[in-house]
C-alpha atoms as a PDB file:
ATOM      1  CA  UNK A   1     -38.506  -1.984  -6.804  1.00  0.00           C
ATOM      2  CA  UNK A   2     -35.807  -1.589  -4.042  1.00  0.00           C
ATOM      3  CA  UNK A   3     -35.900   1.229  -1.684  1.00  0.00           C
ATOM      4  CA  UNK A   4     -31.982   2.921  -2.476  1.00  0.00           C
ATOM      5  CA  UNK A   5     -32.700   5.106   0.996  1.00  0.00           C
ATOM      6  CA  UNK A   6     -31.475   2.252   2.675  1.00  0.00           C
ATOM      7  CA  UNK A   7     -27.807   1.574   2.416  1.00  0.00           C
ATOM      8  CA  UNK A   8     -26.285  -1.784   2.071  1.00  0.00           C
ATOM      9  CA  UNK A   9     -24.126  -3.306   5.191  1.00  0.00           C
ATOM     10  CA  UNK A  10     -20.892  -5.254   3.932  1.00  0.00           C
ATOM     11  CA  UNK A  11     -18.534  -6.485   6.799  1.00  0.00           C
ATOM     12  CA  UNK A  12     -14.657  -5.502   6.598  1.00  0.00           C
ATOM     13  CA  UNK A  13     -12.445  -8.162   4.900  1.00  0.00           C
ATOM     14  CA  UNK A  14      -9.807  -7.548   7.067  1.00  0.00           C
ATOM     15  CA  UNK A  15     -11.796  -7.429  10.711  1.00  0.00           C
ATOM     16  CA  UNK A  16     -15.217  -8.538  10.269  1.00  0.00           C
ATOM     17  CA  UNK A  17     -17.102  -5.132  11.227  1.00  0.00           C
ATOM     18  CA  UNK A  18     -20.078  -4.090   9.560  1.00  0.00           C
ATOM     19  CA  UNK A  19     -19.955  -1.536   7.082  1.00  0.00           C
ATOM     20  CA  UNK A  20     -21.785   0.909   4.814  1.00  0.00           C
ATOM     21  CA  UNK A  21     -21.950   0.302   1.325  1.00  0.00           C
ATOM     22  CA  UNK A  22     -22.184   3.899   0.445  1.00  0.00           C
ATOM     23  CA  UNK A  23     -20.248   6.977  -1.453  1.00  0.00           C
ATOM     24  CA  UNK A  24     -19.374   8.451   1.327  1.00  0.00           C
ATOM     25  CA  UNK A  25     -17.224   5.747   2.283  1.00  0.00           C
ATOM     26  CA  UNK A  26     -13.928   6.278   0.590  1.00  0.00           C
ATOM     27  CA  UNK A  27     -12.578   2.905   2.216  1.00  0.00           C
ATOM     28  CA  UNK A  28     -15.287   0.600   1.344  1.00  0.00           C
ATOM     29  CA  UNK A  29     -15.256  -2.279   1.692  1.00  0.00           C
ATOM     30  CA  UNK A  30     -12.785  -1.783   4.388  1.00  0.00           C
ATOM     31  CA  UNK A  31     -14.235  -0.031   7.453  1.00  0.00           C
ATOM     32  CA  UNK A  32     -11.120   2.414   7.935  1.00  0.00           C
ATOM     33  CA  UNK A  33      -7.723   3.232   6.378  1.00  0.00           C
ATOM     34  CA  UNK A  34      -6.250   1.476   8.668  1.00  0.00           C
ATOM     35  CA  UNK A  35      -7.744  -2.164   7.588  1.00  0.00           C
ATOM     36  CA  UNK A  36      -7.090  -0.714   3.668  1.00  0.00           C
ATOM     37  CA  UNK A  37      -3.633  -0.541   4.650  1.00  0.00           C
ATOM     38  CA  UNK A  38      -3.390  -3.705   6.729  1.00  0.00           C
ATOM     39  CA  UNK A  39      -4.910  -5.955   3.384  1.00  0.00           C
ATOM     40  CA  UNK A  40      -2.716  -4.278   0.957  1.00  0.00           C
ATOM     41  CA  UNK A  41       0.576  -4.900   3.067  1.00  0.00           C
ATOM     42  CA  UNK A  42      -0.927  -8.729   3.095  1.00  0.00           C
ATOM     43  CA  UNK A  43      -0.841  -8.586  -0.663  1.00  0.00           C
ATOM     44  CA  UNK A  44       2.961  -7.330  -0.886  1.00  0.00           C
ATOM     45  CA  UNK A  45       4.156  -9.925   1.691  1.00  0.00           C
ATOM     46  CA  UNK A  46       2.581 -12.056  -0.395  1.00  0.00           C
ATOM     47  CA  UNK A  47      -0.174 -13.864   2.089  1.00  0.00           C
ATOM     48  CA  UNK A  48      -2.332 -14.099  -0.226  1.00  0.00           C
ATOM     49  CA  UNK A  49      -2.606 -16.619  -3.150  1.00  0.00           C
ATOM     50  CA  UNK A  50      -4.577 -17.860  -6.086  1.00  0.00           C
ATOM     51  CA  UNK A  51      -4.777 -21.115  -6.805  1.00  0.00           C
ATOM     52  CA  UNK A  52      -3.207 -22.435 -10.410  1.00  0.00           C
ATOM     53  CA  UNK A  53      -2.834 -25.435 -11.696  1.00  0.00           C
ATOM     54  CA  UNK A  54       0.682 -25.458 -11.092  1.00  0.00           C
ATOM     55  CA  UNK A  55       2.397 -25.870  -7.695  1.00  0.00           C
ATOM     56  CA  UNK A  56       5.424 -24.766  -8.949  1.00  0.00           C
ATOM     57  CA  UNK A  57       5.075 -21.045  -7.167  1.00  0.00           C
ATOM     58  CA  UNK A  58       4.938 -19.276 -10.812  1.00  0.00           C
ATOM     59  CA  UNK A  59       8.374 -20.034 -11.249  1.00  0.00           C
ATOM     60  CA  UNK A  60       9.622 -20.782 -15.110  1.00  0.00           C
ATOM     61  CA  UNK A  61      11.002 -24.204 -14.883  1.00  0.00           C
ATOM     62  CA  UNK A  62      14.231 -25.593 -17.253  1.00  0.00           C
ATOM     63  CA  UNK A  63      11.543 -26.169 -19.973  1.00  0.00           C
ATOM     64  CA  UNK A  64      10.081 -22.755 -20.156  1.00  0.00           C
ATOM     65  CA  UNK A  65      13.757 -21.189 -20.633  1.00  0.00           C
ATOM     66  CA  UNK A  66      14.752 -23.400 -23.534  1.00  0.00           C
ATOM     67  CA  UNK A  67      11.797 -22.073 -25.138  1.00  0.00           C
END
């Protein structure tokens, strides 16, 4: 069995520093609000992307609007 005393270590997404994986840490897996607030503005600015088959951006094309 695994000793559950012992809390896991993560690092930050946004900065790299180590952090613990534990209920008491409302911004896991972020070390601070700050970094929680930092990756979510990435995601509205659109920084981040997932790939897709398409390179077309997600953008309907002619075809899709003639139906």
């Amino acid at each position: 069995m695994t000793d559950r005393s012992a809390s896991r270590v993560v690092l930050c997404p946004r900065c790299a520093a180590a952090v613990a994986w534990t209920p008491t840490n409302r911004f896991r897996p972020f070390c601070s609000e700050r970094c929680k607030t930092i990756d979510l503005g990435a995601w509205a600015n659109e920084e981040y992307r997932f790939a897709s088959k398409d390179d077309d951006g997600g953008l309907p094309t002619e075809d899709d609007q003639r139906g």
